[in-house]
N, C-alpha and C. Protein backbone atom coordinates (compact mmCIF):
# COMPACT_ATOMS: atom_id res chain seq x y z
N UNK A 1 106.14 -134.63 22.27
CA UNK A 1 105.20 -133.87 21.50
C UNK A 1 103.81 -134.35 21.85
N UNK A 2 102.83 -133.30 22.12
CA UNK A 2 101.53 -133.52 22.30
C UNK A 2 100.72 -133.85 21.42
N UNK A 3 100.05 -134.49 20.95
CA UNK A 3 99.03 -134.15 19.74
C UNK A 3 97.53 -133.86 20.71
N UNK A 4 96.81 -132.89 19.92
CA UNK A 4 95.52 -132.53 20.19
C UNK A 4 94.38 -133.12 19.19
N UNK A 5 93.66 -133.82 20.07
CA UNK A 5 92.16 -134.37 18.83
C UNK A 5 91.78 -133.37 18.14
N UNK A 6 91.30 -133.02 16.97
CA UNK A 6 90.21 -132.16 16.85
C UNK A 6 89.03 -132.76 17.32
N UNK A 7 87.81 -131.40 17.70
CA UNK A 7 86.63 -131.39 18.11
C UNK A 7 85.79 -130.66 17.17
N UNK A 8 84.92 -131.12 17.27
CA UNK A 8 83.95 -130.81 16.24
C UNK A 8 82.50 -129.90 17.52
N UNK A 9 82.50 -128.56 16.83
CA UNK A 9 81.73 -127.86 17.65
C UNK A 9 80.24 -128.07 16.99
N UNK A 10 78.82 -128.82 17.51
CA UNK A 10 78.20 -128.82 16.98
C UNK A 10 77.19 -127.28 17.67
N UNK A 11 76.24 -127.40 16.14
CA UNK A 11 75.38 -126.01 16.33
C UNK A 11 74.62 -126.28 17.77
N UNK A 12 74.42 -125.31 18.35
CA UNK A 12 73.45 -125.57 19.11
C UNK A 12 71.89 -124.83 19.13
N UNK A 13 70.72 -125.32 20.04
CA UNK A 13 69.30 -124.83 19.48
C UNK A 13 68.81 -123.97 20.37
N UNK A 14 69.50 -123.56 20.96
CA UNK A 14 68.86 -122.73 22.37
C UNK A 14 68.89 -121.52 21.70
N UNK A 15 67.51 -120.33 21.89
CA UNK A 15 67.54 -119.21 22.06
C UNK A 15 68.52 -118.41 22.40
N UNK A 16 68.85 -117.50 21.59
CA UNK A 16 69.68 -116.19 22.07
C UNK A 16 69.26 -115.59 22.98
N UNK A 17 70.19 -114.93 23.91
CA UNK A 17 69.52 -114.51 25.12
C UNK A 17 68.99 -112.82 25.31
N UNK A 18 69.51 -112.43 24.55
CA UNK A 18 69.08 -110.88 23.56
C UNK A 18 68.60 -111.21 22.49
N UNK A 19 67.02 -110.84 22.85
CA UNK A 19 66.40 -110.72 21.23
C UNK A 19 66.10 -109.59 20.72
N UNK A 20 66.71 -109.36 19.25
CA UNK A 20 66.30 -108.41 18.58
C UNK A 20 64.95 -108.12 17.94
N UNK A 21 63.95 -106.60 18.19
CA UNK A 21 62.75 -107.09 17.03
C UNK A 21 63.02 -107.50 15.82
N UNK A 22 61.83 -108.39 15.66
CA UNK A 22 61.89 -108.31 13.65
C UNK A 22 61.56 -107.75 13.24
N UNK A 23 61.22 -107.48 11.73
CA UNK A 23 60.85 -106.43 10.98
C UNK A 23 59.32 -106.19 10.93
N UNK A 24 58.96 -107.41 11.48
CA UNK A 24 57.33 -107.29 11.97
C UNK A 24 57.02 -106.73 13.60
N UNK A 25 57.94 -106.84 14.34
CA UNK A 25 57.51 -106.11 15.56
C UNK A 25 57.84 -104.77 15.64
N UNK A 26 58.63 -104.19 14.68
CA UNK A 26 58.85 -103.04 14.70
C UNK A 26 57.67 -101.71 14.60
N UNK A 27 57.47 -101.78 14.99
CA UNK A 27 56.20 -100.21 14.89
C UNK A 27 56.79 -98.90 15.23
N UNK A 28 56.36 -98.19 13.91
CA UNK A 28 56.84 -96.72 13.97
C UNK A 28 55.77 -95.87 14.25
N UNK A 29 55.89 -94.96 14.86
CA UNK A 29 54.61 -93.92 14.62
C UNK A 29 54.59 -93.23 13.53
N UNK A 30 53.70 -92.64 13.43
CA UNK A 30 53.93 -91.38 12.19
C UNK A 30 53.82 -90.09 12.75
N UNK A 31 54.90 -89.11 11.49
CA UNK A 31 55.42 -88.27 12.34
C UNK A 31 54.05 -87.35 12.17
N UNK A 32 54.08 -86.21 13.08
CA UNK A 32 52.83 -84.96 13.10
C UNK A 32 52.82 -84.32 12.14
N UNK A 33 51.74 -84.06 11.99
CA UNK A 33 51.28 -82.88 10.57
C UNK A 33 51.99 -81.54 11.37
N UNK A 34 52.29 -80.69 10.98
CA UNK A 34 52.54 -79.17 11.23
C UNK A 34 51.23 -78.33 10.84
N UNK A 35 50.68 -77.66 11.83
CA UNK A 35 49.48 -76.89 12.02
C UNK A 35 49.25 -76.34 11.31
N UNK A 36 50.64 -75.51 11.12
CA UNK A 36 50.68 -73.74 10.81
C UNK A 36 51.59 -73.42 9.48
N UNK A 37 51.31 -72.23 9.34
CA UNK A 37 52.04 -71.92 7.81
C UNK A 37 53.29 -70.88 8.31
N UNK A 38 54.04 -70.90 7.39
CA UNK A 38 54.52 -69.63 7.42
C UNK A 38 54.32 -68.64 7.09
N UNK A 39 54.51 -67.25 6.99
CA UNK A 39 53.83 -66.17 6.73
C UNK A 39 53.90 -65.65 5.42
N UNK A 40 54.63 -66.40 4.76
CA UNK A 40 55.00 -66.53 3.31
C UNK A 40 54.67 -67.24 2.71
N UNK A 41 54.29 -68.63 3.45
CA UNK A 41 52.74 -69.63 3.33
C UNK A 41 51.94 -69.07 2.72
N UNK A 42 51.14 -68.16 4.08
CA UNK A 42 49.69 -67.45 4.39
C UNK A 42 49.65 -66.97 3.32
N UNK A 43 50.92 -65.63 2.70
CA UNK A 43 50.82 -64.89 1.78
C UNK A 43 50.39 -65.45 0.31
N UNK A 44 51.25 -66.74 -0.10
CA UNK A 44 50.63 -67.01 -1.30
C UNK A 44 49.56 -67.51 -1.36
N UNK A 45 48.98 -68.17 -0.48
CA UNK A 45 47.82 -68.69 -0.16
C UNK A 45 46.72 -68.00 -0.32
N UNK A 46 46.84 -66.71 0.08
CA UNK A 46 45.63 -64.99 -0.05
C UNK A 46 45.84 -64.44 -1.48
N UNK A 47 47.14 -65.36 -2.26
CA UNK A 47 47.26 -64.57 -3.72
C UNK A 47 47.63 -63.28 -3.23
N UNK A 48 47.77 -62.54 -2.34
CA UNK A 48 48.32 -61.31 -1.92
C UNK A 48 49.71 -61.25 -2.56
N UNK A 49 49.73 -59.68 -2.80
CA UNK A 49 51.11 -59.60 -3.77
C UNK A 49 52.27 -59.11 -2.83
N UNK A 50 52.01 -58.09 -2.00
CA UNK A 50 53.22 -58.21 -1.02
C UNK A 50 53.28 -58.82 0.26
N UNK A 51 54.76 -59.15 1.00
CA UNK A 51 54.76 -59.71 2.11
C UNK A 51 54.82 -58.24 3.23
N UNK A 52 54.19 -58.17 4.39
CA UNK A 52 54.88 -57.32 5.26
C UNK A 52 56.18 -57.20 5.94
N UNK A 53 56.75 -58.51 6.24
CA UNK A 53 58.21 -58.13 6.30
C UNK A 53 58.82 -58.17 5.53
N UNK A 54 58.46 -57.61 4.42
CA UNK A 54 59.70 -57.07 2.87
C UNK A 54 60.73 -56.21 3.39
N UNK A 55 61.61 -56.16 3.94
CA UNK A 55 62.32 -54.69 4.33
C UNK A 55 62.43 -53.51 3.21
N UNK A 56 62.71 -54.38 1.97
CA UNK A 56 62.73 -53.58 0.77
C UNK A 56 61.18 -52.58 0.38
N UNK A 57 60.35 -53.46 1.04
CA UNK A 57 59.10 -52.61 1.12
C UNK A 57 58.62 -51.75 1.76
N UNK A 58 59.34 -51.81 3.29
CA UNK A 58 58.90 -50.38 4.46
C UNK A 58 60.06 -49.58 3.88
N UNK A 59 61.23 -50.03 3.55
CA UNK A 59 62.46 -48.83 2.83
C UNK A 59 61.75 -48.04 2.40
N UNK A 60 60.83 -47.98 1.31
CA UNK A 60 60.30 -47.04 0.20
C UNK A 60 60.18 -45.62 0.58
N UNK A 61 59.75 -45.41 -0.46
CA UNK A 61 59.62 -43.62 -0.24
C UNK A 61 58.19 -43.44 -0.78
N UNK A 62 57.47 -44.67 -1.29
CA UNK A 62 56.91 -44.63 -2.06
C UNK A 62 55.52 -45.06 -1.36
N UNK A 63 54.35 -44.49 -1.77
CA UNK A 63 53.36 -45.26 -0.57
C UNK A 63 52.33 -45.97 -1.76
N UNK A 64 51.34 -46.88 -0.80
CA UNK A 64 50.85 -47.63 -1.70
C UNK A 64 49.19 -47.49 -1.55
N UNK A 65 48.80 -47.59 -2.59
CA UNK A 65 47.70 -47.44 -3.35
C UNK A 65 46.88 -48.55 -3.31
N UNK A 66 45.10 -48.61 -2.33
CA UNK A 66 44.28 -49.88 -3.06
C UNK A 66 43.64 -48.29 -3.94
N UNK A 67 43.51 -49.41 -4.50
CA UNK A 67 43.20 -48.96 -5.96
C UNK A 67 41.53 -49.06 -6.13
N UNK A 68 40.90 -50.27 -5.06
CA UNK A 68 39.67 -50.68 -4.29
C UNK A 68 38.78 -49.59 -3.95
N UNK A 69 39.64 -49.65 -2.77
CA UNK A 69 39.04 -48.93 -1.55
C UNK A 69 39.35 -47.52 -1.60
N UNK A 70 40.45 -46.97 -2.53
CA UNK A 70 40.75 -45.64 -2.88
C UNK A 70 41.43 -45.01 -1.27
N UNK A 71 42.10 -45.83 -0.72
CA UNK A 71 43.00 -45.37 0.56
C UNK A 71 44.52 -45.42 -0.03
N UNK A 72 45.34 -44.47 0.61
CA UNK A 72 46.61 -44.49 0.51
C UNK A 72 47.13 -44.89 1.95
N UNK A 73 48.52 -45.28 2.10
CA UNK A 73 48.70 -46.32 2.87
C UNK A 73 50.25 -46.00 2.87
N UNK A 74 51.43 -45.79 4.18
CA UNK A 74 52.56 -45.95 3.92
C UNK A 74 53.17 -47.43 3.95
N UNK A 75 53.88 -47.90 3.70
CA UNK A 75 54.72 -49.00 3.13
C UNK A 75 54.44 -49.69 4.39
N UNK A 76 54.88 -49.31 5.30
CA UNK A 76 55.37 -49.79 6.53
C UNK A 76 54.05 -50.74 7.11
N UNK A 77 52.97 -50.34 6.38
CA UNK A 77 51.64 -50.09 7.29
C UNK A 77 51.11 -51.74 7.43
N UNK A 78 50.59 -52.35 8.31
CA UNK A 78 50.28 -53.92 8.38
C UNK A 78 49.12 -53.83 7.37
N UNK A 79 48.20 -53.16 7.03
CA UNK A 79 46.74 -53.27 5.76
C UNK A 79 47.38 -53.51 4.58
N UNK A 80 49.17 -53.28 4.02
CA UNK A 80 48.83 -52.85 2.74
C UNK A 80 49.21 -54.89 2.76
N UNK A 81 49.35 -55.75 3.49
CA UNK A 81 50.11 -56.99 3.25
C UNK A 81 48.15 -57.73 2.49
N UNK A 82 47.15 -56.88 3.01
CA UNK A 82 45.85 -57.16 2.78
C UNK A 82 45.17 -56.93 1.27
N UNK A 83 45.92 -55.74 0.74
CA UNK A 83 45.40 -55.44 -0.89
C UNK A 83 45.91 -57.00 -1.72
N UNK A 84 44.99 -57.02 -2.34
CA UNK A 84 45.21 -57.63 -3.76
C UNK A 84 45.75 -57.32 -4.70
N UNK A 85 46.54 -58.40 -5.22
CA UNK A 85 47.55 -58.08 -6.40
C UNK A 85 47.03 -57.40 -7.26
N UNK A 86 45.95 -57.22 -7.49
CA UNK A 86 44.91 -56.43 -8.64
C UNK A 86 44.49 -54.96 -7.92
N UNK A 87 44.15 -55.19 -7.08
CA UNK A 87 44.18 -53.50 -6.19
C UNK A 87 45.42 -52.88 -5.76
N UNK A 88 46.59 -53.30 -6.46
CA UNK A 88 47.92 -52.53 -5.75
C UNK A 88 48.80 -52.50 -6.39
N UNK A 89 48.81 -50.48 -5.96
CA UNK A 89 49.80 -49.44 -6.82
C UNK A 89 50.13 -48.79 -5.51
N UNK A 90 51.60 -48.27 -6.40
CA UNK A 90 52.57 -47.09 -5.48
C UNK A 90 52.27 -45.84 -6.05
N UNK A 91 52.29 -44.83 -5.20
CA UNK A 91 52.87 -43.48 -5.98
C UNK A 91 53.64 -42.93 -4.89
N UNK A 92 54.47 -42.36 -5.45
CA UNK A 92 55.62 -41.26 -4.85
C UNK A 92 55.33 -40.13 -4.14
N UNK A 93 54.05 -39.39 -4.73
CA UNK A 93 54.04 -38.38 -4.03
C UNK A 93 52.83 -38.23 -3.74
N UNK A 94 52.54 -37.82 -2.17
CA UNK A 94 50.75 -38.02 -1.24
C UNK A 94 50.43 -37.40 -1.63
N UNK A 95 50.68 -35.83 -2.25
CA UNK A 95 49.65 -34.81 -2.66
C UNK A 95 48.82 -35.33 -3.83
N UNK A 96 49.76 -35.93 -4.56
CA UNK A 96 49.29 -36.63 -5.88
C UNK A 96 48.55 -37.82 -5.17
N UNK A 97 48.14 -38.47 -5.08
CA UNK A 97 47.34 -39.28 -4.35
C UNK A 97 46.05 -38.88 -3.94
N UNK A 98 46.32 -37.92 -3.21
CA UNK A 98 44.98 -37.17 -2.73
C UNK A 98 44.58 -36.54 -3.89
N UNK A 99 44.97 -36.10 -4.74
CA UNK A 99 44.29 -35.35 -5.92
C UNK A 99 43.52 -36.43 -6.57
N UNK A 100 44.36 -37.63 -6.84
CA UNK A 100 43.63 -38.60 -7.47
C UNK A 100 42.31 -39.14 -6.26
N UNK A 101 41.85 -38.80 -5.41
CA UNK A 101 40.49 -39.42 -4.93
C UNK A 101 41.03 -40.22 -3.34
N UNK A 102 42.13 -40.27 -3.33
CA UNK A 102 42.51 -41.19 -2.25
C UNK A 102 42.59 -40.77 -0.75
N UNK A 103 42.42 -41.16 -0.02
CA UNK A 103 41.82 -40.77 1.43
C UNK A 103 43.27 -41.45 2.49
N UNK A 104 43.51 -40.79 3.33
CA UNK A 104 44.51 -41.48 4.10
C UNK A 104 43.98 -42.81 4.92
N UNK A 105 44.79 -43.88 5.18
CA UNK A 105 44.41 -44.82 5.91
C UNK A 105 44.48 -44.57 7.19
N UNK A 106 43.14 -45.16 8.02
CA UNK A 106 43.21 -44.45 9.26
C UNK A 106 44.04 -45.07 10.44
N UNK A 107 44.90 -46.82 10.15
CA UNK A 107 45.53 -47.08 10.66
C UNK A 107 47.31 -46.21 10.40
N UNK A 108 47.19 -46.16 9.07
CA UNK A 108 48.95 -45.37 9.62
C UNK A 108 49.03 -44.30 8.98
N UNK A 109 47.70 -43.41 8.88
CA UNK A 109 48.11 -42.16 9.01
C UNK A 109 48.80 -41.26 8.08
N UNK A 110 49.80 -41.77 6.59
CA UNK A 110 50.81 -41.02 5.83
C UNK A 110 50.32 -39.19 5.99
């Protein structure tokens, strides 16, 4: 039968040979601001009451009214995303529109 000494492993002081940073060499950047809005951003931002890509809004049958500028306007039209929640009404029917004072818009024409 063999017997084996024990050995006693002492610590040793040498540097690791992979060093990890510490929590002080670590430097992060910071991330970028984003420029731009979304268009639903923009919109509340103008207090404007409708969006132009509403689909539910070019659907209509119904055209819209500044109430301002006394132009009528079909749904579809890129000016009406420009009225103010306070300048903007629908009506149903253009003749009625024009009776009331209202002038066609010269971008879309109804």
């Amino acid at each position: 039968m063999t017997t084996i000494a024990p050995t006693t492993i002492e610590p040793t002081t040498e540097e690791p040979t992979t060093e990890e940073p510490t929590t002080e060499e670590i430097i992060t950047e910071p991330k970028a601001e984003v420029a731009y809005e979304s268009s639903l951003e923009k919109e509340k931002s103008n207090n404007n009451f409708l969006t132009y890509d509403n689909e539910e809004q070019q659907n209509t049958n119904e055209y819209v009214l500044n109430t301002n500028t006394k132009k009528v306007h079909k749904a579809s039209c890129s000016e009406v995303k420009k009225i103010a929640s306070k300048n903007y009404a629908t009506i149903s029917n253009l003749e009625d529109a024009y009776a009331q004072g209202y002038k066609p818009c010269k971008k879309c024409n109804p």
